[in-house]
C-alpha atoms as a PDB file:
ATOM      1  CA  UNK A   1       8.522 -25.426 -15.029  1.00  0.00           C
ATOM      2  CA  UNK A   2       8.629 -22.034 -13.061  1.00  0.00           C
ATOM      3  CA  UNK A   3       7.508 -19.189 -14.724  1.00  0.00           C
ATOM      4  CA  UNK A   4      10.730 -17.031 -14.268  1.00  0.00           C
ATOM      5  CA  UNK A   5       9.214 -14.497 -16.914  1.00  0.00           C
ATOM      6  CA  UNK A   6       6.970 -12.658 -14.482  1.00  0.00           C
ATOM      7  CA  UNK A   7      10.224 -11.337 -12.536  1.00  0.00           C
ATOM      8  CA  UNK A   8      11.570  -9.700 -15.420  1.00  0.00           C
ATOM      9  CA  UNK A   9      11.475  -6.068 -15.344  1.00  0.00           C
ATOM     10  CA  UNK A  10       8.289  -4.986 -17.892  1.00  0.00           C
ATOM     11  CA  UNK A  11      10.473  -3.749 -21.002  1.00  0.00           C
ATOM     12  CA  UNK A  12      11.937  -7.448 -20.671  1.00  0.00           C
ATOM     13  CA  UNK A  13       8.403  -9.174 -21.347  1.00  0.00           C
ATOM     14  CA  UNK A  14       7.282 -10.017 -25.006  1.00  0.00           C
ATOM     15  CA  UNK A  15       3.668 -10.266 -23.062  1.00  0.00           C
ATOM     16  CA  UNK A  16       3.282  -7.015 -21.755  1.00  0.00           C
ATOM     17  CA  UNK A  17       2.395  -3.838 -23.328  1.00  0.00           C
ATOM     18  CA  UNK A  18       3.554  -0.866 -21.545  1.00  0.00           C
ATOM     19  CA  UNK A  19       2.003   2.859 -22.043  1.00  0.00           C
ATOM     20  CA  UNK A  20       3.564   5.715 -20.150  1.00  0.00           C
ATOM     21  CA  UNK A  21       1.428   8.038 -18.466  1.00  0.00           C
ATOM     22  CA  UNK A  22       2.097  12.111 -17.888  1.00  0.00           C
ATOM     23  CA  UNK A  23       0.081  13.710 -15.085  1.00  0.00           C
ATOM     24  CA  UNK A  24      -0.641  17.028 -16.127  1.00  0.00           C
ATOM     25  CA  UNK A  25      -2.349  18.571 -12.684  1.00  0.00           C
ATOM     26  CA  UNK A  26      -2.851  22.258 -11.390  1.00  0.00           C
ATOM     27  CA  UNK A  27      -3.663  25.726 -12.562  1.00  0.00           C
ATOM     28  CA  UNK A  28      -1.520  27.127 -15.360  1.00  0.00           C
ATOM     29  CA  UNK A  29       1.190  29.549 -14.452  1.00  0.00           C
ATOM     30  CA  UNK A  30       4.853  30.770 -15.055  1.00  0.00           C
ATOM     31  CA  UNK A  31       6.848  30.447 -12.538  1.00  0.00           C
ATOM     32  CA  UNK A  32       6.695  27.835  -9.057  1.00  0.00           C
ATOM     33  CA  UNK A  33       7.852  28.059  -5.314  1.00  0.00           C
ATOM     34  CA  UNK A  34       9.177  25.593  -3.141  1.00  0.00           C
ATOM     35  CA  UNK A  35       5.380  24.908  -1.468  1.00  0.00           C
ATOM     36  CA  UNK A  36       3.638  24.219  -5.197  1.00  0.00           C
ATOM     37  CA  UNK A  37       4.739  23.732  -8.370  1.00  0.00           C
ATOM     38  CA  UNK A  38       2.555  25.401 -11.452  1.00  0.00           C
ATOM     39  CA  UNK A  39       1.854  23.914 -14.930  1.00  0.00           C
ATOM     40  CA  UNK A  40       3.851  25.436 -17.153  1.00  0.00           C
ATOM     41  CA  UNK A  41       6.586  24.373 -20.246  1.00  0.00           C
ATOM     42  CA  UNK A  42       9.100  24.089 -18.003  1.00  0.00           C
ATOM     43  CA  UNK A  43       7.707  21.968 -15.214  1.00  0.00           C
ATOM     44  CA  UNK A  44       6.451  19.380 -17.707  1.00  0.00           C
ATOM     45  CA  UNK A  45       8.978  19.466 -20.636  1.00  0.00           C
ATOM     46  CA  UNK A  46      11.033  16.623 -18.780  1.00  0.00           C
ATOM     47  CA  UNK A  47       8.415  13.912 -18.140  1.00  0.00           C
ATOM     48  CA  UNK A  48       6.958  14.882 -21.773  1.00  0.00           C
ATOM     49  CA  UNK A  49      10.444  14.399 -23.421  1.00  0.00           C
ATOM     50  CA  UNK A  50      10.912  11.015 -21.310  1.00  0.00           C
ATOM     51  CA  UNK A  51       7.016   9.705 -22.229  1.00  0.00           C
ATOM     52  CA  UNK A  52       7.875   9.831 -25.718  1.00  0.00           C
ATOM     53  CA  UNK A  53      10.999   8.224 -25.903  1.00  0.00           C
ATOM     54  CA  UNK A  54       9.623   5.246 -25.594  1.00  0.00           C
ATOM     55  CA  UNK A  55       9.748   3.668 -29.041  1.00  0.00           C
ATOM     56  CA  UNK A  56       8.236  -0.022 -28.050  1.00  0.00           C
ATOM     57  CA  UNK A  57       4.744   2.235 -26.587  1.00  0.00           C
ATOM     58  CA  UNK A  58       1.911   1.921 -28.773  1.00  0.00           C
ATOM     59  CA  UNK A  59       0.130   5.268 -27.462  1.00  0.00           C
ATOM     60  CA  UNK A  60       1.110   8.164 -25.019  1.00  0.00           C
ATOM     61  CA  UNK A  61      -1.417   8.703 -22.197  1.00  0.00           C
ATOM     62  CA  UNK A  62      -1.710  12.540 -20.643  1.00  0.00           C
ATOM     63  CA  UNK A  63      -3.610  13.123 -17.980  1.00  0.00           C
ATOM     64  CA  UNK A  64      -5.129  16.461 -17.412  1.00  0.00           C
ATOM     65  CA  UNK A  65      -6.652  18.270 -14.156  1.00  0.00           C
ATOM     66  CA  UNK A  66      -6.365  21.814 -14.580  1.00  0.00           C
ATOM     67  CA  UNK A  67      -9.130  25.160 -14.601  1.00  0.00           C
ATOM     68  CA  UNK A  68      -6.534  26.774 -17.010  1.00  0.00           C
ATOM     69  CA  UNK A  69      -4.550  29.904 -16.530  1.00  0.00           C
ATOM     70  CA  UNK A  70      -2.142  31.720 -18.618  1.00  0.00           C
ATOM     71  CA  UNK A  71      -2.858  31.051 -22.077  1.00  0.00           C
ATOM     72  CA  UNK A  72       1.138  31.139 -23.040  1.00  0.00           C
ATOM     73  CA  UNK A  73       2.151  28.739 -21.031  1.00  0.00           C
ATOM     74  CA  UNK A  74      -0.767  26.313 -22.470  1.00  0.00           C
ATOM     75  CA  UNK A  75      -0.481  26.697 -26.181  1.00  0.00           C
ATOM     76  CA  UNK A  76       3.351  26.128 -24.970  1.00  0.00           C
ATOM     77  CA  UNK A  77       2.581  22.657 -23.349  1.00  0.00           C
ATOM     78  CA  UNK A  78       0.348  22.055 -26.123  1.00  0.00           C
ATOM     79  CA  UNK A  79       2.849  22.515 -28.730  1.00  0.00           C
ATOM     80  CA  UNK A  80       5.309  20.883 -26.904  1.00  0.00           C
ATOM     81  CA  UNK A  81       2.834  17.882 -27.093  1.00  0.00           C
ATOM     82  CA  UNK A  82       2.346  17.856 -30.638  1.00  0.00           C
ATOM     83  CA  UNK A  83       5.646  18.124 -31.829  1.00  0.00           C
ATOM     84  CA  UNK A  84       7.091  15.551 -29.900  1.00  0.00           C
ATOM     85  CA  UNK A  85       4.400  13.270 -31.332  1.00  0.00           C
ATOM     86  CA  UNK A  86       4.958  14.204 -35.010  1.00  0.00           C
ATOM     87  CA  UNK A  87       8.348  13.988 -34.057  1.00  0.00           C
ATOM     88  CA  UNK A  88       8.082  10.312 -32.705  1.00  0.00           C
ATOM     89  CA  UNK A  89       5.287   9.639 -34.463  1.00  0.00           C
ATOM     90  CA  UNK A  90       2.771   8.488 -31.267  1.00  0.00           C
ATOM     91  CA  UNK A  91      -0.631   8.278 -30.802  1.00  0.00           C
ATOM     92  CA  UNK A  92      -1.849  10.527 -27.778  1.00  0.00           C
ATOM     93  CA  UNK A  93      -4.543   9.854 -25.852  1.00  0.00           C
ATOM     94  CA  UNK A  94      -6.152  12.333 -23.385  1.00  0.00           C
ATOM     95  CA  UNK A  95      -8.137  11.533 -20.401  1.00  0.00           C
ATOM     96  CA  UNK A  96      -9.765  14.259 -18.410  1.00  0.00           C
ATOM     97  CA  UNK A  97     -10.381  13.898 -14.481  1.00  0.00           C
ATOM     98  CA  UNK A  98     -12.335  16.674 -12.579  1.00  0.00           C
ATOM     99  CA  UNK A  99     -12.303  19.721 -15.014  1.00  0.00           C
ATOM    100  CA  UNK A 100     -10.320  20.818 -18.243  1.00  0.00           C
ATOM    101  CA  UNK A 101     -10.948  24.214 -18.865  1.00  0.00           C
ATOM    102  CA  UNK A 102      -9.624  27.502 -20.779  1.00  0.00           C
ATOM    103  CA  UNK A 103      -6.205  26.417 -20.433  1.00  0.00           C
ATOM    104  CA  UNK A 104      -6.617  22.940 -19.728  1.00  0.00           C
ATOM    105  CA  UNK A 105      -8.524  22.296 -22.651  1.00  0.00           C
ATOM    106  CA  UNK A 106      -6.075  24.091 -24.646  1.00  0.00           C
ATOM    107  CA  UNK A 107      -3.796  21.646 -23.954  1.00  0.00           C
ATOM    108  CA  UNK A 108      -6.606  18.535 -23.742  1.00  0.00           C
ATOM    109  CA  UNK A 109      -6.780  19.361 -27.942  1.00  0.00           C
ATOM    110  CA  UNK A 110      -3.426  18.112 -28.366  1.00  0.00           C
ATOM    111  CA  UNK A 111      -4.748  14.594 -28.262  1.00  0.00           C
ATOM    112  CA  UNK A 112      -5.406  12.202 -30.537  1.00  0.00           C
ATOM    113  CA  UNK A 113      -8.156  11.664 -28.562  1.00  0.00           C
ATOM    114  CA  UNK A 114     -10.193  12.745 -25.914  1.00  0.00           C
ATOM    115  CA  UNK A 115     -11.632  10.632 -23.254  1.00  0.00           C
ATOM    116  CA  UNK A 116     -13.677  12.289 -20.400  1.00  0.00           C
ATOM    117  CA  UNK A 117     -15.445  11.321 -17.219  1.00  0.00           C
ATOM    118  CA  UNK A 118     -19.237  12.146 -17.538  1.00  0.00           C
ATOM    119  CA  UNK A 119     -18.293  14.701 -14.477  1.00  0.00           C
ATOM    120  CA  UNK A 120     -15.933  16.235 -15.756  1.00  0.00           C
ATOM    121  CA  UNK A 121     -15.968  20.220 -16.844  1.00  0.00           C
ATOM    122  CA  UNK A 122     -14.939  20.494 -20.094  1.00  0.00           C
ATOM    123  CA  UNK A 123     -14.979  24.157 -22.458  1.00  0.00           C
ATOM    124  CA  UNK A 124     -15.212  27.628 -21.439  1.00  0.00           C
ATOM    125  CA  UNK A 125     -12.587  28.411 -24.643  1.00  0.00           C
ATOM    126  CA  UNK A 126     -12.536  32.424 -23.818  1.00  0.00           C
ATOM    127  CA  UNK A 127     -10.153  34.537 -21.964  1.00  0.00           C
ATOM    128  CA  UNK A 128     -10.584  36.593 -18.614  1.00  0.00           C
ATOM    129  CA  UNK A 129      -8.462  39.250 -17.005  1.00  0.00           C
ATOM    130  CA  UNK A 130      -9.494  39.658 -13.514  1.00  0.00           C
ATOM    131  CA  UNK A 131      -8.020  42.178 -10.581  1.00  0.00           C
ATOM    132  CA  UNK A 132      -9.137  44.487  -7.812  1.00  0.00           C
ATOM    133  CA  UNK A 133      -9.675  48.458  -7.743  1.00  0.00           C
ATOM    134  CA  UNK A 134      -8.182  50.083  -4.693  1.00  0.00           C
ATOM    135  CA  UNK A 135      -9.185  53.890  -5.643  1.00  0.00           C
ATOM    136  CA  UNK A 136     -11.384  54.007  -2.700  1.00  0.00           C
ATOM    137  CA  UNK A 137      -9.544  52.668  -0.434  1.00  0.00           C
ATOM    138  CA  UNK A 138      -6.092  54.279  -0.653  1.00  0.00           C
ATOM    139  CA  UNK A 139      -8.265  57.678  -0.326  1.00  0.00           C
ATOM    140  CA  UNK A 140      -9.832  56.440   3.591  1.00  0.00           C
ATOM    141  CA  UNK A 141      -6.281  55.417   4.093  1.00  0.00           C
ATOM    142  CA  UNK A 142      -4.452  58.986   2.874  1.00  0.00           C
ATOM    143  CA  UNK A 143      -2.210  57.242   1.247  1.00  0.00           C
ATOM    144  CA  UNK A 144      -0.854  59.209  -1.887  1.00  0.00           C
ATOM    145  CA  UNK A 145       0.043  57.097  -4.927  1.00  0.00           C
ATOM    146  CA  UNK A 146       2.797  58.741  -6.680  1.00  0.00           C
ATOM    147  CA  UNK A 147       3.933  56.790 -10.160  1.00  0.00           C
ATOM    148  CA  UNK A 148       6.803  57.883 -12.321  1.00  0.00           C
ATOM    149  CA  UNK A 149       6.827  56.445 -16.034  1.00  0.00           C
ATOM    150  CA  UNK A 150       8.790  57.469 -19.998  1.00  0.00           C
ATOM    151  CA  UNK A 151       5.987  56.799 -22.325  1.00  0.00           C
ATOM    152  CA  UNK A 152       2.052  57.875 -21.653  1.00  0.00           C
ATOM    153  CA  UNK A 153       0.450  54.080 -21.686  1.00  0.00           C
ATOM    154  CA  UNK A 154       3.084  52.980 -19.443  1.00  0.00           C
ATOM    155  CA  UNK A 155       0.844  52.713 -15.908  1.00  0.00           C
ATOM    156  CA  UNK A 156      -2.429  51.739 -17.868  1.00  0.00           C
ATOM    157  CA  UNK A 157      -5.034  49.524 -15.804  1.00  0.00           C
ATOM    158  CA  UNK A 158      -3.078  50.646 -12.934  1.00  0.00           C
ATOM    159  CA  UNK A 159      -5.443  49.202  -9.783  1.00  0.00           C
ATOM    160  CA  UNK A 160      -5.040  52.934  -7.727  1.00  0.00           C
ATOM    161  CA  UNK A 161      -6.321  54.888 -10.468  1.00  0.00           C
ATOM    162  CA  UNK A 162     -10.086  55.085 -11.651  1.00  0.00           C
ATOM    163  CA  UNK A 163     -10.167  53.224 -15.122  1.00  0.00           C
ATOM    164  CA  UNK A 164     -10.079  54.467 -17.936  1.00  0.00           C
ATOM    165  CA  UNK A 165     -12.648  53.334 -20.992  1.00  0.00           C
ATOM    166  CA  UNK A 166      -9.667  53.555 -24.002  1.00  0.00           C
ATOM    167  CA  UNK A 167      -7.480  51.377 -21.296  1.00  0.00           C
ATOM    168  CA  UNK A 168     -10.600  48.802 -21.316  1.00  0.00           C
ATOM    169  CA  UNK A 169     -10.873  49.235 -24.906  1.00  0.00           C
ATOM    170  CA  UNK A 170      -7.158  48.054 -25.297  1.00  0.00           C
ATOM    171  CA  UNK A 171      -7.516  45.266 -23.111  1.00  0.00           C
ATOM    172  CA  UNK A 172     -10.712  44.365 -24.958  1.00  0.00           C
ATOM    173  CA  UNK A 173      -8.873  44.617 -28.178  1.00  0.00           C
ATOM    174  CA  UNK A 174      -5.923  42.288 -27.256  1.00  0.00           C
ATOM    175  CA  UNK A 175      -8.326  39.923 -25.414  1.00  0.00           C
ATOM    176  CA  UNK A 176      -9.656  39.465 -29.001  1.00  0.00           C
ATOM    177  CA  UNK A 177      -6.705  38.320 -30.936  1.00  0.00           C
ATOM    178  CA  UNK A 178      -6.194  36.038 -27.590  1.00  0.00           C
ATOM    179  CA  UNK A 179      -9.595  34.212 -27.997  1.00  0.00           C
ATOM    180  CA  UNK A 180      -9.108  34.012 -32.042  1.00  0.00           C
ATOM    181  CA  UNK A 181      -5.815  32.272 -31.368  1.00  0.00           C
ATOM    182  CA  UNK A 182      -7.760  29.843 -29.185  1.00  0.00           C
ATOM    183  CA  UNK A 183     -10.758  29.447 -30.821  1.00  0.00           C
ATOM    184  CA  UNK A 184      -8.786  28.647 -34.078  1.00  0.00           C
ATOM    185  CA  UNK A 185      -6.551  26.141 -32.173  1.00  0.00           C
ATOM    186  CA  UNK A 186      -9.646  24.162 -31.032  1.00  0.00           C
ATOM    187  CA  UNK A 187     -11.069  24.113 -35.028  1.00  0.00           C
ATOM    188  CA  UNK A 188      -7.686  22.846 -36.056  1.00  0.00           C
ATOM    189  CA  UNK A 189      -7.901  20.123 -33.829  1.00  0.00           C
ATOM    190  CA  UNK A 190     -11.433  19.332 -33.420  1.00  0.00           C
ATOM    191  CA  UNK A 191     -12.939  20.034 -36.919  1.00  0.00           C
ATOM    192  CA  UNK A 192     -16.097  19.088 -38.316  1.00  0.00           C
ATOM    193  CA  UNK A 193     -16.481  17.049 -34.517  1.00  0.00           C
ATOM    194  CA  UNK A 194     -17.810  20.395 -33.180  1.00  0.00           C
ATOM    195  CA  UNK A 195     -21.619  20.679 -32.886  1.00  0.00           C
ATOM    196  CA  UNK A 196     -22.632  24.010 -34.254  1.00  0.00           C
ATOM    197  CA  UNK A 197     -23.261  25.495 -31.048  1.00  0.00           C
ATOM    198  CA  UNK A 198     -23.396  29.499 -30.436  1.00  0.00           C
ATOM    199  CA  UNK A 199     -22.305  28.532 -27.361  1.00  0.00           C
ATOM    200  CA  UNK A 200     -18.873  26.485 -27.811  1.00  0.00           C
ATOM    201  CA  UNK A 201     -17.113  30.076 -28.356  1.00  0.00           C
ATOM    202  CA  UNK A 202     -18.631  32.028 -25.277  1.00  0.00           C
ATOM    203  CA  UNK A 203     -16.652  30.839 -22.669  1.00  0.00           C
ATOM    204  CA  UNK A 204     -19.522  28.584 -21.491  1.00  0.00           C
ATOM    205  CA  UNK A 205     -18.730  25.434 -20.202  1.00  0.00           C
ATOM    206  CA  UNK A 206     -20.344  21.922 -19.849  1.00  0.00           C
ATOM    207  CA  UNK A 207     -20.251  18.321 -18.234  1.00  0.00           C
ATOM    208  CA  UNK A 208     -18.374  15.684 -20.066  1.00  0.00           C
ATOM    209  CA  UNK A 209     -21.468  13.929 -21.054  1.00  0.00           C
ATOM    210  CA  UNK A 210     -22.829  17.832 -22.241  1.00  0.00           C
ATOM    211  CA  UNK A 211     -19.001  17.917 -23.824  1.00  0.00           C
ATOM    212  CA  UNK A 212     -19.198  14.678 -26.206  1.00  0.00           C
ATOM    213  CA  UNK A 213     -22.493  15.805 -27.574  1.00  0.00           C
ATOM    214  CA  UNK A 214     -20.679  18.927 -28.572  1.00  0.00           C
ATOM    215  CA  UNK A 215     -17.761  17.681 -30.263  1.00  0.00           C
ATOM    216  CA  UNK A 216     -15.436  18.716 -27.499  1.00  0.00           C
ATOM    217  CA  UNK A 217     -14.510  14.862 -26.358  1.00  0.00           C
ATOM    218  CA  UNK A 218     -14.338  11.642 -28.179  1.00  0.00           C
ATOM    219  CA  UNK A 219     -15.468   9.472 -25.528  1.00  0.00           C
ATOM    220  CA  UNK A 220     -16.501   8.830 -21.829  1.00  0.00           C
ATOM    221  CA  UNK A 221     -14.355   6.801 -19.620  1.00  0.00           C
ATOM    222  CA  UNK A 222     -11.328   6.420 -17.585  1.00  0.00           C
ATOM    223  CA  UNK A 223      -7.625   6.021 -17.752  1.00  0.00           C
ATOM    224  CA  UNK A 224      -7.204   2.414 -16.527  1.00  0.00           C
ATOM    225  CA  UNK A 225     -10.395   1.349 -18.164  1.00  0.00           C
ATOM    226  CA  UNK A 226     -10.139   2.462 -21.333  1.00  0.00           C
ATOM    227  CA  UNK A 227      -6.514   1.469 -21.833  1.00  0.00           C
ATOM    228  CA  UNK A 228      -7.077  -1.740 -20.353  1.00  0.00           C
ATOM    229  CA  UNK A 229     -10.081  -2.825 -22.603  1.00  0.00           C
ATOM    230  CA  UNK A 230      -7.976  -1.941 -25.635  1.00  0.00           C
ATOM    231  CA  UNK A 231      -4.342  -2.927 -24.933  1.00  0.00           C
ATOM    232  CA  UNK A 232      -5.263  -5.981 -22.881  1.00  0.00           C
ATOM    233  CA  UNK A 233      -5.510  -6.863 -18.771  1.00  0.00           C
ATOM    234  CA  UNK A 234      -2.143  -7.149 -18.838  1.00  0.00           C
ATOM    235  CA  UNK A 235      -1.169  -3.227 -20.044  1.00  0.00           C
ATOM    236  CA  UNK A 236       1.357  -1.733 -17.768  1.00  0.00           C
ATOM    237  CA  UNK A 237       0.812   1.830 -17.055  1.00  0.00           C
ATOM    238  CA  UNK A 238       4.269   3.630 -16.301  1.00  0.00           C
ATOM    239  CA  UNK A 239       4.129   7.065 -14.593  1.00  0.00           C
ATOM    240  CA  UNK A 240       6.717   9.358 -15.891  1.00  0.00           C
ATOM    241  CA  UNK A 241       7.202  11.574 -12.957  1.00  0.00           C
ATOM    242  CA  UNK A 242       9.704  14.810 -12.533  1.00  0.00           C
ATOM    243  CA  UNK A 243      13.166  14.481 -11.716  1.00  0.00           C
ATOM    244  CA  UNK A 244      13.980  14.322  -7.792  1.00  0.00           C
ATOM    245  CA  UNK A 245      16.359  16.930  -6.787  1.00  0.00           C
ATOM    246  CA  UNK A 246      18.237  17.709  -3.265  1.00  0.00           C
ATOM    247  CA  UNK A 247      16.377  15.979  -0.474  1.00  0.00           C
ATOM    248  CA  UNK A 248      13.699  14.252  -2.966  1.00  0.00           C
ATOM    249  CA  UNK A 249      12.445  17.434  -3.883  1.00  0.00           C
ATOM    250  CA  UNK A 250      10.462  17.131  -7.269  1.00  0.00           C
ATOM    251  CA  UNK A 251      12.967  19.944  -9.418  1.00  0.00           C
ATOM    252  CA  UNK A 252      10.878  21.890 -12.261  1.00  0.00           C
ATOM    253  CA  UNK A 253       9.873  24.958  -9.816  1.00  0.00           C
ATOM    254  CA  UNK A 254      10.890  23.650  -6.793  1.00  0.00           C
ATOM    255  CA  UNK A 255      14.403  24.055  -5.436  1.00  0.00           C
ATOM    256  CA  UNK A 256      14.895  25.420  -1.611  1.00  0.00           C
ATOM    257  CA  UNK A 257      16.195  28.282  -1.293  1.00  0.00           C
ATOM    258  CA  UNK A 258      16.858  29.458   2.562  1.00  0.00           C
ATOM    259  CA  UNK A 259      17.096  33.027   2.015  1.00  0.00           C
ATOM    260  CA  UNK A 260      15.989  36.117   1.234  1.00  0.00           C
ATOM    261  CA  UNK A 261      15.254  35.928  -2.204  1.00  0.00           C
ATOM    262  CA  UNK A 262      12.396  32.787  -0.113  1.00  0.00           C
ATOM    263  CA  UNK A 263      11.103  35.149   2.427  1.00  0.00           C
ATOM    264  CA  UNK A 264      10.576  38.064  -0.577  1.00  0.00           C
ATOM    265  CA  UNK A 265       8.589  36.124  -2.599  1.00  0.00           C
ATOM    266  CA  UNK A 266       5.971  35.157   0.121  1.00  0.00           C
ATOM    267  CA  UNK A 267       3.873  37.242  -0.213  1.00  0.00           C
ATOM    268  CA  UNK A 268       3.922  36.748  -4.379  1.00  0.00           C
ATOM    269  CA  UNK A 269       3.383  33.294  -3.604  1.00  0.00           C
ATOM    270  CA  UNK A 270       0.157  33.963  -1.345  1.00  0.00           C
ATOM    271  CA  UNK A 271      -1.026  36.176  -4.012  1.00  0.00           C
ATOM    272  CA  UNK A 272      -0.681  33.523  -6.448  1.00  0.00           C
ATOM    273  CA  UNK A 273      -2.880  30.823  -4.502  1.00  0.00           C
ATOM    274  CA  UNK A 274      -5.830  33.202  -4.137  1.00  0.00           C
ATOM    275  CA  UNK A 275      -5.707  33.374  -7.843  1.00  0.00           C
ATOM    276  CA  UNK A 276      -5.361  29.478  -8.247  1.00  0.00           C
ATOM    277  CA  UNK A 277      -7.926  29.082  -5.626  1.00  0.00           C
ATOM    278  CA  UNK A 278      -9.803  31.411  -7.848  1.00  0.00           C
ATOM    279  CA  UNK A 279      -9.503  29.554 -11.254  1.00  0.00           C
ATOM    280  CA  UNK A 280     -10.699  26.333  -9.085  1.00  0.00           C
ATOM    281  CA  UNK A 281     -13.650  28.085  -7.453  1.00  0.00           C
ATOM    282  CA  UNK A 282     -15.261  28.867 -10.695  1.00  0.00           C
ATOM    283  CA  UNK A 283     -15.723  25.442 -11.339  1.00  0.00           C
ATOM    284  CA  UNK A 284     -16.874  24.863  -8.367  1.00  0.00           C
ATOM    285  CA  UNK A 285     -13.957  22.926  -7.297  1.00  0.00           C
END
């Protein structure tokens, strides 16, 4: 007798187990253009929401790729994570590719679990705040910089002015209560796994083989792999991608605009790929 099972779509088949996958790729940042679309909340939320959904899946896989970036929009992706699967009550399984760092491994610690390549860059749990000084340069130019403000902090770190050290000292200060927020996140999740490292704190950041000595990943492996040997050959891994929008256009962070609001935020957006380029770079990515 033909085997009319195998043309059944895969919710249809007793057989097959089925795990949905989120891809969770790119530098963390508020905000998208039409040319790229950042990780934040609301460029994810979607697939998240649909992932989980799925009551018959034994386990939700995320897939992470990212050097980190703004530290709000990870602990919201994180959270988002965690309360849809106390909410559903999944299993999630995490599975690093080339680097999950600062941000990235913010999010990485909602997992379950966390599975690693031995190349990937796992760590650096600190914060940064990185710009550029122009104070020489707008004086060879003879360009005056004239700035207007209501309240005496209001134009602090400004890049045309020299520094000042109670401005660093603020920064310092709030950088601080950034890190403990972090730091604390990854002991909440990680517990007594952590090695008792001076290190895991600094910012310093290792290999994924380096990483599962420390406590920082469960395991070394890939997606396929991994979920293969424990749900069976047969596992089905389903993608859960964005939405399309107008013309196939992926639609968190990404609808066309042909107009002037586009051609205004150019330059913003070249801005922001030096700084994503940047966050790469340090890994040497």
């Amino acid at each position: 007798m033909p085997d009319f099972k195998r043309f059944l779509p895969a919710r249809f088949r007793s057989d097959q187990t089925v795990i949905p996958v989120v891809r969770l790729n790119g530098s963390i940042m508020a905000g998208g253009s039409q040319f790229r679309s950042n990780l934040n909340l609301a460029s994810v939320s979607t697939q998240l929401t649909k992932a989980f959904s799925d009551k018959k899946a034994p386990v939700i896989a995320i897939s992470i790729n990212s050097p980190g970036g703004s530290a709000v929009q990870a602990r919201l992706i994180y959270k988002r994570i965690r309360d849809l699967a106390e909410e559903k009550d999944k299993k999630v399984i995490v599975f690093l590719e080339d680097v999950a760092a600062s941000g990235g491994y913010m999010i990485a610690c909602a997992g379950d679990e966390i599975i690693a390549d031995p190349s990937s860059i796992v760590g650096s749990i600190g914060v940064i705040s990185a710009g550029f000084g122009f104070v020489g340069l707008i004086d060879k130019l003879g360009i005056e910089r004239r700035v207007y403000t209501a309240g005496q902090n209001k134009s602090v770190l400004d890049p045309f002015r020299p520094e000042k050290e109670e401005d660093i000292g603020h920064l310092k200060d709030l950088q601080l209560e950034v890190h403990k927020t972090f730091i604390d996140l990854v002991k909440s999740r990680r517990g007594d796994k952590l090695a008792d490292d001076p290190d895991l704190f600094t910012g310093k950041f290792w290999s994924g083989v380096s990483g599962l000595g420390l406590g920082l990943v469960d395991g070394l492996g890939d997606l396929r792999s991994t979920l293969k040997a424990r749900y069976g050959e047969k596992v089905k891994l389903k993608l859960i991608t964005a939405p399309k929008g107008l013309f196939g256009r992926r639609t968190p962070g990404a609808a066309a605009r042909i107009d002037g609001e586009m051609l205004a935020g150019a330059l913003q957006q070249g801005l922001n790929a030096i700084e994503e380029r940047a966050l790469w770079s340090r890994y040497g990515l």
